[in-house]
N, C-alpha and C. Protein backbone atom coordinates (compact mmCIF):
# COMPACT_ATOMS: atom_id res chain seq x y z
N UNK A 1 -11.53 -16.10 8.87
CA UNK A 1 -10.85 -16.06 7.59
C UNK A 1 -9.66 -15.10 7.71
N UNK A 2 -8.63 -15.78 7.59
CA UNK A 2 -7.31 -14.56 7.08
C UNK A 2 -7.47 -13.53 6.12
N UNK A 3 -6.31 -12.97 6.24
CA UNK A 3 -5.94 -11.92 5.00
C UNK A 3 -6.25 -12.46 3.25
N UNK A 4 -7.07 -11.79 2.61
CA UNK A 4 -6.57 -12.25 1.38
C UNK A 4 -5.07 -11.80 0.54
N UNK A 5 -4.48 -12.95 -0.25
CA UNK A 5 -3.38 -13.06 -0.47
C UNK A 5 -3.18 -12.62 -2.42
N UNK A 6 -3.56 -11.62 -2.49
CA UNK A 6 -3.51 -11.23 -4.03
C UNK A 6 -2.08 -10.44 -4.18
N UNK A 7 -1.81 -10.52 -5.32
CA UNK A 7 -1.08 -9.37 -6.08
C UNK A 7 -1.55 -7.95 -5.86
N UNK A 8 -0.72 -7.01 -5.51
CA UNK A 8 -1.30 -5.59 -5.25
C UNK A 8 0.14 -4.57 -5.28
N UNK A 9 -0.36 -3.67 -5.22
CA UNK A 9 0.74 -2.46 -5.02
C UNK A 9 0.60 -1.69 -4.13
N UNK A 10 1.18 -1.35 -3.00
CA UNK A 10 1.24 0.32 -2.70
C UNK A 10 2.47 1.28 -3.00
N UNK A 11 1.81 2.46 -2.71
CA UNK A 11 2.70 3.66 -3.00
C UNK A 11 3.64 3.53 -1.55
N UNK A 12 5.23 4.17 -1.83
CA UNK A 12 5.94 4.36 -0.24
C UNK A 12 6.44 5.66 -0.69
N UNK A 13 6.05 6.86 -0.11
CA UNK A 13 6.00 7.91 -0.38
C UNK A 13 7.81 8.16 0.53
N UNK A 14 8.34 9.24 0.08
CA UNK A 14 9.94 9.51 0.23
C UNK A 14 9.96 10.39 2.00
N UNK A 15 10.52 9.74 2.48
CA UNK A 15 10.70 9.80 3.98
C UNK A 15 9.76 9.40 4.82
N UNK A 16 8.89 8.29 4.22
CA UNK A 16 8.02 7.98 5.15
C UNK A 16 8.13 6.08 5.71
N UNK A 17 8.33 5.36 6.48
CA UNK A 17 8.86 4.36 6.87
C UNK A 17 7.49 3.36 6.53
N UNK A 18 6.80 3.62 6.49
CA UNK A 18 5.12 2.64 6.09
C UNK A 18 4.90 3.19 4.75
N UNK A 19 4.31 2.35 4.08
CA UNK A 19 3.42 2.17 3.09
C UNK A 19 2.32 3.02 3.24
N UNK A 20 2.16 3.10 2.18
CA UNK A 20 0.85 4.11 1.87
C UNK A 20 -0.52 3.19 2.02
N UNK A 21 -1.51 3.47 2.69
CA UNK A 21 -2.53 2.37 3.55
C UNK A 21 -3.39 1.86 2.39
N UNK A 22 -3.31 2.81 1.40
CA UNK A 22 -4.36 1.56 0.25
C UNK A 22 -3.91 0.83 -0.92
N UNK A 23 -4.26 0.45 -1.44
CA UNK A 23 -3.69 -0.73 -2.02
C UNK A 23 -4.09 -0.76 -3.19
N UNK A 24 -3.64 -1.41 -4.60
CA UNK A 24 -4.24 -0.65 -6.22
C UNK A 24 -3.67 -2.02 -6.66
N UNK A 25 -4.79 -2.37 -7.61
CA UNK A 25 -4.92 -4.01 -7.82
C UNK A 25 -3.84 -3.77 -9.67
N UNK A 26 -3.44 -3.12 -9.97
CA UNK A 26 -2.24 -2.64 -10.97
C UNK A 26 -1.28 -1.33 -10.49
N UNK A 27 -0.09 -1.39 -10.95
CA UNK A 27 1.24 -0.40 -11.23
C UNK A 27 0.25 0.78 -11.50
N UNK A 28 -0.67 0.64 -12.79
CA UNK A 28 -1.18 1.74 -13.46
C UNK A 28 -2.23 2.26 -12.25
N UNK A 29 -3.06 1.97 -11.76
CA UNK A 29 -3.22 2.58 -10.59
C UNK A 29 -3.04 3.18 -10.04
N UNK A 30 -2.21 2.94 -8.91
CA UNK A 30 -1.19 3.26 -8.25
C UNK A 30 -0.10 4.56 -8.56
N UNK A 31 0.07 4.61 -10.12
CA UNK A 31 0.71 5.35 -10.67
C UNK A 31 -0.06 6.54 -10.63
N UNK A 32 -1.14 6.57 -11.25
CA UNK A 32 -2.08 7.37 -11.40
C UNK A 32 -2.44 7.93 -10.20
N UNK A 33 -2.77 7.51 -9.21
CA UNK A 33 -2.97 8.16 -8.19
C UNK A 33 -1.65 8.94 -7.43
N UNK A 34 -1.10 8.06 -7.66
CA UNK A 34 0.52 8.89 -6.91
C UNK A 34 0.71 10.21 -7.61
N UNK A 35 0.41 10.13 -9.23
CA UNK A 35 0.35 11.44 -10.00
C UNK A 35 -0.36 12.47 -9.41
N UNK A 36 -1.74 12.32 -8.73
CA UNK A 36 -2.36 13.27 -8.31
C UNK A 36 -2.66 13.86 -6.89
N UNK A 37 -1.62 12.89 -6.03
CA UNK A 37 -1.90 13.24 -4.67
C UNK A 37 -0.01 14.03 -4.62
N UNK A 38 1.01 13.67 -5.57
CA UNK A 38 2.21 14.41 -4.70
C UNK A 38 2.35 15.55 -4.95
N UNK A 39 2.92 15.67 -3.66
CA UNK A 39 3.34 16.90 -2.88
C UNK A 39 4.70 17.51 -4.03
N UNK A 40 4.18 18.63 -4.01
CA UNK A 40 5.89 19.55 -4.47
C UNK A 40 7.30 18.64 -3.72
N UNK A 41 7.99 18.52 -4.49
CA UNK A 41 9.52 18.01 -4.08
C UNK A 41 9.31 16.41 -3.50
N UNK A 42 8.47 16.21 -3.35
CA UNK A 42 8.24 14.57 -3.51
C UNK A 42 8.56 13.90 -3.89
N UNK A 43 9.22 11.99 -3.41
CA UNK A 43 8.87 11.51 -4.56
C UNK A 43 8.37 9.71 -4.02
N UNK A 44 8.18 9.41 -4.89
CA UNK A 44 7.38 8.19 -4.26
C UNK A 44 7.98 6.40 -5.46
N UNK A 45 7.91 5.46 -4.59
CA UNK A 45 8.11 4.12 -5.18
C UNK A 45 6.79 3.33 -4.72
N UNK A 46 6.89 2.78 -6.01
CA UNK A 46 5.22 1.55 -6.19
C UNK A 46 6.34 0.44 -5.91
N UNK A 47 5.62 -0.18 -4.77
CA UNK A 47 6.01 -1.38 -4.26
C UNK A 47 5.02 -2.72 -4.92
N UNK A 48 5.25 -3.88 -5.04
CA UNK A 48 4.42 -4.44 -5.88
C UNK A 48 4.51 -6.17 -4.61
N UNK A 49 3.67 -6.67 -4.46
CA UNK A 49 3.32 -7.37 -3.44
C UNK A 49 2.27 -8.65 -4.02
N UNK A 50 2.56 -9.64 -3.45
CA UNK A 50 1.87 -10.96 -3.63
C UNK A 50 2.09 -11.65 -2.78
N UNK A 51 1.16 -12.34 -1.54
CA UNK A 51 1.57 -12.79 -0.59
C UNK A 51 1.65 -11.73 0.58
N UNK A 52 2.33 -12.28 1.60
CA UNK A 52 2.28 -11.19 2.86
C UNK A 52 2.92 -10.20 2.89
N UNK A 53 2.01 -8.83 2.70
CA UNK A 53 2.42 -7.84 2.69
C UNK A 53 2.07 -6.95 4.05
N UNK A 54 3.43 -6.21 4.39
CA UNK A 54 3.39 -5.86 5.66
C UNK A 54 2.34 -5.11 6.18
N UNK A 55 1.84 -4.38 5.22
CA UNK A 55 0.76 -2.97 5.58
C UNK A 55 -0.51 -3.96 5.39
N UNK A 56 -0.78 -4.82 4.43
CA UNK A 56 -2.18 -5.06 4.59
C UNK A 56 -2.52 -6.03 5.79
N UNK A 57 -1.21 -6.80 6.44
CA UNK A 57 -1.36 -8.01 7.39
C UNK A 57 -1.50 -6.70 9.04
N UNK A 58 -0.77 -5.89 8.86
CA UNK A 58 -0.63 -4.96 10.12
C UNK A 58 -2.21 -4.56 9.90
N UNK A 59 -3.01 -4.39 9.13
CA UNK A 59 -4.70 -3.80 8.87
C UNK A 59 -5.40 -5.02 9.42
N UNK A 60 -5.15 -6.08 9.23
CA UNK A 60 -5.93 -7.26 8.90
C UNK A 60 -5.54 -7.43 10.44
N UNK A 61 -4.35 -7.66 11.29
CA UNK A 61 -4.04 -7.65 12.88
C UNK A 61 -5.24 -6.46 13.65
N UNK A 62 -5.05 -5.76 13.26
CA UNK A 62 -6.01 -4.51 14.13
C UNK A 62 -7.00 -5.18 13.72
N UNK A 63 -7.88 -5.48 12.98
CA UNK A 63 -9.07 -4.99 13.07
C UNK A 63 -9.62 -6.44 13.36
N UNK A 64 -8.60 -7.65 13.53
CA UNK A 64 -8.85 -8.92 14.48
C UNK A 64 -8.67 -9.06 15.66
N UNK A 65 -8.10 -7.55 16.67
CA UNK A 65 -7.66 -7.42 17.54
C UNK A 65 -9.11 -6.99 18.02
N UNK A 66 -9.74 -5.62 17.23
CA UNK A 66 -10.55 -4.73 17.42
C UNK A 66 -12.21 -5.86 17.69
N UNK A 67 -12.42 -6.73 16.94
CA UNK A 67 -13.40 -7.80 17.18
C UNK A 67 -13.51 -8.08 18.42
């Protein structure tokens, strides 16, 4: 079985080139958590995804590799 293909969000935190590795099935989510994990002088964008998304297909490669 492939990747499942839902609507999702991650966080892309400010100078970092990947996505943030988990994934929040709403904005509000996502939001919420970004509220409580940043860093002083931070800042972060909710990316919003349906279909192939790079970070969850690069998860879903490893761990079909790792089998």
């Amino acid at each position: 079985m492939g990747p499942v293909h839902v609507p999702h969000f991650h966080i892309r935190w400010s100078g970092k080139e990947t996505l943030d590795w988990e994934g929040f099935r709403t904005r509000e989510e996502a939001e919420a958590r970004a509220k409580q994990v940043v860093r002083l002088g931070e800042t972060y964008a909710l990316e919003d995804f349906e279909g192939d998304c790079p970070r969850c297909l690069d998860v879903w490669n490893l761990k079909s590799a790792q089998a």
